[in-house]
N, C-alpha and C. Protein backbone atom coordinates (compact mmCIF):
# COMPACT_ATOMS: atom_id res chain seq x y z
N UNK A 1 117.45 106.51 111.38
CA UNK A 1 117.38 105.65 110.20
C UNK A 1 115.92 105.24 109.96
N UNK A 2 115.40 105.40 108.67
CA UNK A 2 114.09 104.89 108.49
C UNK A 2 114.18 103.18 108.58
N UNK A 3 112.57 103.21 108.91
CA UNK A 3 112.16 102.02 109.33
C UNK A 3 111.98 101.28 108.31
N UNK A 4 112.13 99.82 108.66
CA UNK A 4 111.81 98.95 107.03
C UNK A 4 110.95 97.99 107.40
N UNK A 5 110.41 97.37 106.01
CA UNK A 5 109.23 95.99 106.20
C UNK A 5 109.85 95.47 107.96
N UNK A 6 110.60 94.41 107.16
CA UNK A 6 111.13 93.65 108.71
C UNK A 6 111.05 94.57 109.83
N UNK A 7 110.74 95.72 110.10
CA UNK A 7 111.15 96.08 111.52
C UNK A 7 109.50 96.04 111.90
N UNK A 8 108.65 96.04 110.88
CA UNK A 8 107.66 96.50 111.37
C UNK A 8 106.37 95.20 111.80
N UNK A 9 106.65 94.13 110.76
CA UNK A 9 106.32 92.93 110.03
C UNK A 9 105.89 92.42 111.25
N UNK A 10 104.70 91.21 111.32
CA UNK A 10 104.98 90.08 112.33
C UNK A 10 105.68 89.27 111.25
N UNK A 11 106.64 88.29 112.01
CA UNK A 11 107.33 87.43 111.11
C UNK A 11 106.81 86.41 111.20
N UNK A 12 106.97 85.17 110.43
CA UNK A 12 106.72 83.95 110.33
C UNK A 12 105.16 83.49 110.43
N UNK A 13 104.31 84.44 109.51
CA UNK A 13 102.97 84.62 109.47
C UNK A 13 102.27 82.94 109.57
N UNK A 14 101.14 82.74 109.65
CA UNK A 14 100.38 81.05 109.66
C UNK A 14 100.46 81.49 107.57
N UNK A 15 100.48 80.10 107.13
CA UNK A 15 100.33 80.12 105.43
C UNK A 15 99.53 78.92 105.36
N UNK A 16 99.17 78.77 104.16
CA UNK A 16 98.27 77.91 103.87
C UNK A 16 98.90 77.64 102.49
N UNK A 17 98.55 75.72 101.94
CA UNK A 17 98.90 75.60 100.53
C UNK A 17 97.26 76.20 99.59
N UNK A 18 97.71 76.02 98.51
CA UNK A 18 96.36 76.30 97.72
C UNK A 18 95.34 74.70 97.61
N UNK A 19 95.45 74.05 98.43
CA UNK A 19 95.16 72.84 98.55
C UNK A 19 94.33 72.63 100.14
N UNK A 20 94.60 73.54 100.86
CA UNK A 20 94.16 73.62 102.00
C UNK A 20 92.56 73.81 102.36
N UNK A 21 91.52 73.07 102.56
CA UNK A 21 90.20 72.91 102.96
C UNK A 21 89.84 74.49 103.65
N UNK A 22 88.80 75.73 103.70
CA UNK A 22 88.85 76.64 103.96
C UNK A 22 88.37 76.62 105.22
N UNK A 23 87.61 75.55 105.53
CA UNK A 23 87.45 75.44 107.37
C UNK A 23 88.73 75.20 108.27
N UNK A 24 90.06 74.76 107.23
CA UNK A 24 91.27 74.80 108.16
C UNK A 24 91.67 76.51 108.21
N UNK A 25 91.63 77.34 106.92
CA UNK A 25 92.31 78.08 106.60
C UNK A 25 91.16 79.34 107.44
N UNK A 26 90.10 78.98 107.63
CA UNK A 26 89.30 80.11 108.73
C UNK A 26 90.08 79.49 110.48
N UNK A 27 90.09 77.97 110.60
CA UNK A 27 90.82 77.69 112.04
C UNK A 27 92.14 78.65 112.20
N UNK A 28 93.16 78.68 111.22
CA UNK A 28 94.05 79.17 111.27
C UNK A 28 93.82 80.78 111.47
N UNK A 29 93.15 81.44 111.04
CA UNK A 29 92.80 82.71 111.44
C UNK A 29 92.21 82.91 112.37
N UNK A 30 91.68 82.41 113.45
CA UNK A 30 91.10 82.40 114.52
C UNK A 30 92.06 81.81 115.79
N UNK A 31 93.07 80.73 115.39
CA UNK A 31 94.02 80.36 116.04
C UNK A 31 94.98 81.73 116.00
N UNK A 32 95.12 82.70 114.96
CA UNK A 32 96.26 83.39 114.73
C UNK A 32 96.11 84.65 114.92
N UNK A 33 94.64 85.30 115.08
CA UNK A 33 93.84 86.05 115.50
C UNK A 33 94.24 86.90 114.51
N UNK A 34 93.95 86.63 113.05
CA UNK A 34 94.11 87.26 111.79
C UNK A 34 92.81 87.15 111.41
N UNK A 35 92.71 88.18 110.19
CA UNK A 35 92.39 87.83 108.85
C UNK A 35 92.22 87.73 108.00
N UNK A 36 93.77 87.52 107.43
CA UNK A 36 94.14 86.80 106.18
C UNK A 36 95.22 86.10 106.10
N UNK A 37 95.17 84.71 105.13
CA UNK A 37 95.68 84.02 105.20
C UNK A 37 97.18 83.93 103.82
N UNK A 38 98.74 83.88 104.19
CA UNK A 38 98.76 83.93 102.57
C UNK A 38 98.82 82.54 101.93
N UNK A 39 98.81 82.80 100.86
CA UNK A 39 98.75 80.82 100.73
C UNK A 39 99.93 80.68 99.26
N UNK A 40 100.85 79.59 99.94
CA UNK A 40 102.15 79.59 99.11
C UNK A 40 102.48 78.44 98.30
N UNK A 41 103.07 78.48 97.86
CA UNK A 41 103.46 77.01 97.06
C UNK A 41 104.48 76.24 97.53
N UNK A 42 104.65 75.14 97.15
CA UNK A 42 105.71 73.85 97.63
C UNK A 42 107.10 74.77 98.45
N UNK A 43 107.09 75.96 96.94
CA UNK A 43 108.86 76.81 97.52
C UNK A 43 108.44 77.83 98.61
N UNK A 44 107.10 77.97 99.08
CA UNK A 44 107.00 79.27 100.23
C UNK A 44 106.74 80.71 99.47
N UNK A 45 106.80 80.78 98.30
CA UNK A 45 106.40 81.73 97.44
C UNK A 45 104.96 82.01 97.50
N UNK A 46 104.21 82.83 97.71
CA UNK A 46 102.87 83.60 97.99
C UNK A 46 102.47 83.81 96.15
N UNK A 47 101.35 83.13 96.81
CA UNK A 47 100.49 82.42 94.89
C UNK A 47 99.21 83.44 95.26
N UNK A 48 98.94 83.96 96.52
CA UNK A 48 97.68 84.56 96.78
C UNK A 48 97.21 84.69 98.49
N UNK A 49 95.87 85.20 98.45
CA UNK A 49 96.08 85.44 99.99
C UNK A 49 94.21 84.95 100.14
N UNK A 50 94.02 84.56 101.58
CA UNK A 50 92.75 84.34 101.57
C UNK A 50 92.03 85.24 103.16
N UNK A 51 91.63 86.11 102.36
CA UNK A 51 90.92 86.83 103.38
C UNK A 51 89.45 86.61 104.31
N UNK A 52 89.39 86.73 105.61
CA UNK A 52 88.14 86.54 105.94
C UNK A 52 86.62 86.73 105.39
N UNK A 53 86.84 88.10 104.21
CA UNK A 53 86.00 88.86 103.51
C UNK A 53 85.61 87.73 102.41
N UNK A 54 87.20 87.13 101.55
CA UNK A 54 86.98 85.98 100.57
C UNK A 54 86.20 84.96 101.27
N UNK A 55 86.33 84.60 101.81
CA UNK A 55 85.41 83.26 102.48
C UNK A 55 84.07 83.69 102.41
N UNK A 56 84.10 84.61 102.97
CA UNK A 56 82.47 84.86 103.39
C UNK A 56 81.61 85.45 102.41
N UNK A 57 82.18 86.17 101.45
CA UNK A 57 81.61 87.11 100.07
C UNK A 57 81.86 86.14 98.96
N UNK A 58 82.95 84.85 98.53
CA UNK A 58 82.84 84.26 97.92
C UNK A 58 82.18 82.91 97.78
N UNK A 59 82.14 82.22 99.19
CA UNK A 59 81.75 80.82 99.43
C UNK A 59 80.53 81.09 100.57
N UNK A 60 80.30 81.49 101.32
CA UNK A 60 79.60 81.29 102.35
C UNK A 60 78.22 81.93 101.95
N UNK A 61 78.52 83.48 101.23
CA UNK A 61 77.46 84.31 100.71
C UNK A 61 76.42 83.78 99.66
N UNK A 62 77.71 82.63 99.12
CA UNK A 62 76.97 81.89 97.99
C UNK A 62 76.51 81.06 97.76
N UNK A 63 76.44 80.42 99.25
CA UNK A 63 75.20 78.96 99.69
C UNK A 63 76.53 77.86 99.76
N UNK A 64 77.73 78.04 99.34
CA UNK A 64 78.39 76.62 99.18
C UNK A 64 79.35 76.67 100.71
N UNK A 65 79.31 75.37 100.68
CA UNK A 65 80.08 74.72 102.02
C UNK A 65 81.39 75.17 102.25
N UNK A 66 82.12 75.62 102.69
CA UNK A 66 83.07 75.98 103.52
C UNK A 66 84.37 75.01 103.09
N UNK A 67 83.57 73.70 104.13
CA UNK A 67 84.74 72.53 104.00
C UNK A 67 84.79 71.47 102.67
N UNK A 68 83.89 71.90 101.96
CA UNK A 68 83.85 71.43 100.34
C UNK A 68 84.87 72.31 99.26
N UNK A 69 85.36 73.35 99.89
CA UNK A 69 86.41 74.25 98.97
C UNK A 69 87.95 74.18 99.62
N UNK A 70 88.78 74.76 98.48
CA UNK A 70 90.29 74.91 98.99
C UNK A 70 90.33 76.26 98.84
N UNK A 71 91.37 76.71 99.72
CA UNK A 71 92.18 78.24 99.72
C UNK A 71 92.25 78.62 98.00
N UNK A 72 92.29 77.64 97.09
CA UNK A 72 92.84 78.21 95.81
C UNK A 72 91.42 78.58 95.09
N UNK A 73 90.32 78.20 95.50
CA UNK A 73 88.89 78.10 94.99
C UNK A 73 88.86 79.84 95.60
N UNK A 74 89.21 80.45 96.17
CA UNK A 74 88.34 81.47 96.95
C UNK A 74 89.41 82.58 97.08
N UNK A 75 90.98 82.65 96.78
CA UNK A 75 92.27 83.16 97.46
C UNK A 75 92.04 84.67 95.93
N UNK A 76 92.22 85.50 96.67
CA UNK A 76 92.36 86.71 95.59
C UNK A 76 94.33 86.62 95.22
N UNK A 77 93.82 87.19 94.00
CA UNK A 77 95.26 86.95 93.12
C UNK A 77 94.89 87.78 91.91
N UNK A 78 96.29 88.32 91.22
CA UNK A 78 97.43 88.40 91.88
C UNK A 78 97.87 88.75 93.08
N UNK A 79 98.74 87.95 94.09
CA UNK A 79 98.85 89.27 95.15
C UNK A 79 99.79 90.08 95.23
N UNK A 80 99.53 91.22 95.40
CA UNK A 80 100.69 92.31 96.31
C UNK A 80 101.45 92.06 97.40
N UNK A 81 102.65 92.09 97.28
CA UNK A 81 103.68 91.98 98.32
C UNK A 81 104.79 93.21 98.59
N UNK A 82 105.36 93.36 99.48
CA UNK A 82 106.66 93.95 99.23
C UNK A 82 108.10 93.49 100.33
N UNK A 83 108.64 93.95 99.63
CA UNK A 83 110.35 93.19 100.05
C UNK A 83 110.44 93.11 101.62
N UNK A 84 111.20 92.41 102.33
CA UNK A 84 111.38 92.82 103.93
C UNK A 84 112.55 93.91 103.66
N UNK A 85 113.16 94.46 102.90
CA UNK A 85 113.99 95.52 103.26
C UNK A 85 113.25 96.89 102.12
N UNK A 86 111.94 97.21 102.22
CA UNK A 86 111.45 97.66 101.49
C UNK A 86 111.14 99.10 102.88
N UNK A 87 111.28 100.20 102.52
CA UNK A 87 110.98 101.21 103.31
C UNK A 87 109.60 101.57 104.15
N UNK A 88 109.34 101.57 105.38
CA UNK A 88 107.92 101.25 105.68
C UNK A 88 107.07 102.53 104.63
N UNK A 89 107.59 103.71 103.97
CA UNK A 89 106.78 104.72 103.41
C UNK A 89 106.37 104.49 102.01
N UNK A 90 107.42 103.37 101.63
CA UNK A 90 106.81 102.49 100.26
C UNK A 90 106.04 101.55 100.63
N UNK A 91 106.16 100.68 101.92
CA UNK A 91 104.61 99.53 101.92
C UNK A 91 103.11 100.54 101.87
N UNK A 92 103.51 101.31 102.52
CA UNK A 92 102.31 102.64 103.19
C UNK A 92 101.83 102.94 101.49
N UNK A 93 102.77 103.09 100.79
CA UNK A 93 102.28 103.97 99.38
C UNK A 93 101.88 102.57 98.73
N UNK A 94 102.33 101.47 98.71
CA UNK A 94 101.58 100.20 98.55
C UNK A 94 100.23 99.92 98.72
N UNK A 95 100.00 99.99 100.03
CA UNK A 95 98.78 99.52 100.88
C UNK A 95 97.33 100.50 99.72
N UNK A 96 98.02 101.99 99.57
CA UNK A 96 96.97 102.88 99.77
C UNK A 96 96.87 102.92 97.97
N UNK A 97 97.64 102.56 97.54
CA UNK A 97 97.70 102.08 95.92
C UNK A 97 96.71 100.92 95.27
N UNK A 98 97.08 99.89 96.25
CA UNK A 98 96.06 98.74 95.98
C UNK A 98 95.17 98.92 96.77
N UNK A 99 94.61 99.52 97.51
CA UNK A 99 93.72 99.40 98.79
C UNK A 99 93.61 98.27 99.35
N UNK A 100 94.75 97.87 99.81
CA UNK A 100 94.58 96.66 101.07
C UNK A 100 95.18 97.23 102.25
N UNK A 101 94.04 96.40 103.45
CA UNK A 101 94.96 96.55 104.37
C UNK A 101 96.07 95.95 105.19
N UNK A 102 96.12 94.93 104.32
CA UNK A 102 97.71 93.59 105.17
C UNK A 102 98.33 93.39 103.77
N UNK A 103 99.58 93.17 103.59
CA UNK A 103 100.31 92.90 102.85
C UNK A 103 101.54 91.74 103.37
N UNK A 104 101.48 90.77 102.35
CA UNK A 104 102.63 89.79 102.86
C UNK A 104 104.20 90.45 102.20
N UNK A 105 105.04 90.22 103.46
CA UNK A 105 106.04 90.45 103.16
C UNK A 105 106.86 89.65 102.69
N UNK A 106 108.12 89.47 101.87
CA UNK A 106 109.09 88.42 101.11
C UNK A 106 109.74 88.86 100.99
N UNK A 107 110.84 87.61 100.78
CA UNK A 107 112.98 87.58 101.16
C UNK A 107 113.22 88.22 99.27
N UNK A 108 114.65 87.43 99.32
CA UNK A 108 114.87 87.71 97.76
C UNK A 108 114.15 86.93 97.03
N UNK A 109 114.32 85.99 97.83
CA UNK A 109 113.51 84.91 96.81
C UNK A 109 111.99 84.40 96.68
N UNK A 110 111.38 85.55 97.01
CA UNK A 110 109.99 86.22 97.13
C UNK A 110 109.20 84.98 98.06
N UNK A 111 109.76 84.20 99.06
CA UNK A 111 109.74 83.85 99.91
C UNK A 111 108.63 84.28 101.10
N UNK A 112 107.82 83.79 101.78
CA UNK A 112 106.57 84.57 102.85
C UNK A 112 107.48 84.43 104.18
N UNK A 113 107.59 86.09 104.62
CA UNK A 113 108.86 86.19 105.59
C UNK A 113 107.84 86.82 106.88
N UNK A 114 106.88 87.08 106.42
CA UNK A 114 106.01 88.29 107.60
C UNK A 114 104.92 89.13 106.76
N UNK A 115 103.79 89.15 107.92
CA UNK A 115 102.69 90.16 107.82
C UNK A 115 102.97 91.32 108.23
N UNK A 116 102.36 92.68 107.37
CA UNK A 116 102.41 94.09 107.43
C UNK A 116 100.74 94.10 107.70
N UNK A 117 100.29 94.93 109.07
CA UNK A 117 98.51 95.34 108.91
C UNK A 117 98.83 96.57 109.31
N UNK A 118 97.58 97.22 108.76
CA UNK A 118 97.19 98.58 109.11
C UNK A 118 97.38 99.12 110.35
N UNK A 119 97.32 97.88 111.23
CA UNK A 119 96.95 98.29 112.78
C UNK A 119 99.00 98.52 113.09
N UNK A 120 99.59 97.47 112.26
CA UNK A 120 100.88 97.49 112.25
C UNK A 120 101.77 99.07 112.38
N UNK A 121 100.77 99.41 110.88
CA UNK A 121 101.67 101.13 110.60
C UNK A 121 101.02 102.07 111.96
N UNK A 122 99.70 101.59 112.30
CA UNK A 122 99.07 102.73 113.00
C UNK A 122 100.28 102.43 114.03
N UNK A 123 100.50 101.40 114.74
CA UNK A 123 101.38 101.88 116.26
C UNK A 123 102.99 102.11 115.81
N UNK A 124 103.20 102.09 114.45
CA UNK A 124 104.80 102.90 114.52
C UNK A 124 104.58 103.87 113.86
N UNK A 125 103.76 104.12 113.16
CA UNK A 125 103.79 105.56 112.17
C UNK A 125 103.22 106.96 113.13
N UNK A 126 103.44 108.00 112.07
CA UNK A 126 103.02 109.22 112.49
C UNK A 126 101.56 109.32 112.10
N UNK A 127 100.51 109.90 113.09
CA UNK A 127 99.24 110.17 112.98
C UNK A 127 98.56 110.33 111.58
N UNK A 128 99.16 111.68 110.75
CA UNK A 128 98.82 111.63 109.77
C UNK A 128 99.59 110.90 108.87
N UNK A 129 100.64 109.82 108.70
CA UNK A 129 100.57 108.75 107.82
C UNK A 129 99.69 107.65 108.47
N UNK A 130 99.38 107.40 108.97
CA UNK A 130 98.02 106.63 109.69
C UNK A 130 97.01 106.64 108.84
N UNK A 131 96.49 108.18 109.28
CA UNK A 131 94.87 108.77 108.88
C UNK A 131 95.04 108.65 107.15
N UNK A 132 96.26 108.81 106.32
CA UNK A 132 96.43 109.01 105.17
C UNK A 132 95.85 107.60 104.42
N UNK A 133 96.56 106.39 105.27
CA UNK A 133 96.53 104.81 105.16
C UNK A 133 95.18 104.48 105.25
N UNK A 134 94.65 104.60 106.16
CA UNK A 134 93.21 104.82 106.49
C UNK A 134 92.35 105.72 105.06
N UNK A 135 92.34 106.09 104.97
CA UNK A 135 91.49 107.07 104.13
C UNK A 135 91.54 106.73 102.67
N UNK A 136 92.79 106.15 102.15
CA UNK A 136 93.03 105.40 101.11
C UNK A 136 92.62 104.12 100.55
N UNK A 137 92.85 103.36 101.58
CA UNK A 137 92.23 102.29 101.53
C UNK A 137 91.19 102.13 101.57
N UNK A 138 90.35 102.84 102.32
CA UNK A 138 88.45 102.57 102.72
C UNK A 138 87.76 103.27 101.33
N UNK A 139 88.73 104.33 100.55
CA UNK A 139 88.23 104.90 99.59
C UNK A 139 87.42 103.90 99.00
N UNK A 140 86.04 104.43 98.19
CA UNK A 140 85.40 103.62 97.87
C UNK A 140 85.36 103.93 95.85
N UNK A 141 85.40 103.15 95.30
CA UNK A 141 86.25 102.76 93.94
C UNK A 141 84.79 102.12 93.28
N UNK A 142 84.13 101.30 93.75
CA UNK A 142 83.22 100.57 93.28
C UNK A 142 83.39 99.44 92.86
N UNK A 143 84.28 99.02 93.48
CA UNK A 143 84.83 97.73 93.33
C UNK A 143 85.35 96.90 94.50
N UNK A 144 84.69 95.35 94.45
CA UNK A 144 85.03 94.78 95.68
C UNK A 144 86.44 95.03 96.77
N UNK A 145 86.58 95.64 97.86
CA UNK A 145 87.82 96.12 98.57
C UNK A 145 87.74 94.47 99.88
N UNK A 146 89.34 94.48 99.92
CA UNK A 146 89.72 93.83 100.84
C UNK A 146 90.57 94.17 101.73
């Protein structure tokens, strides 16, 4: 039987509100040994995600303080998600579509249920869907990649 989001997912990822100070939301990635953060609203619904790259290419690169911003000042959006009963060969065609490499996963009720990373597909997938994931994503577009 093919594999799905949930089998592959860490579940119950660290989240952040869009209200959250970005020196908590870098603690939390360092506590969680991530990095990226998704950041949800009151219902747990994923409004956006805040990547280590966002912090540092949007706020840090740009002279401003860290703990003077929120997750919502700096969080890329729209974000990409896909279902927890979504086929791991559709997150894979996901990932390499948008070129990211983590994707938050969500219930029916588009809910933040679990993280999907690259490093995720590399230890259940086959070599060359790996190298494929890889090669897609790093593609270079000319446009900021996360």
């Amino acid at each position: 039987m093919a594999k799905l989001a949930r089998d592959l997912m860490t579940p119950d990822p660290a989240c952040c509100s869009p209200h959250t100070p970005l020196d908590e939301v870098a603690k939390l990635m360092a506590q969680n040994d991530c990095g990226e953060i998704p950041v949800v609203d009151v219902g747990g619904q994923v409004v956006g995600v805040v990547t280590d790259r966002d912090i540092v290419c949007r706020v840090v690169a740009e002279g401003k303080n860290p703990m003077a911003y929120s997750a919502e000042t700096c969080m890329s959006q729209p974000v990409v998600t896909v279902r927890s009963d979504a086929p791991i060969d559709a997150v894979v065609t996901t990932m390499e579509k948008h070129q990211i490499r983590r994707v938050p996963v969500v219930d029916d009720h588009e809910c933040c249920v679990g993280m999907i990373s690259q490093a995720d597909v590399a230890w259940s997938g086959r070599e060359s869907e790996v190298a494929e994931l890889v090669r897609e994503v790093s593609r270079d577009t000319g446009r900021d990649s996360r």
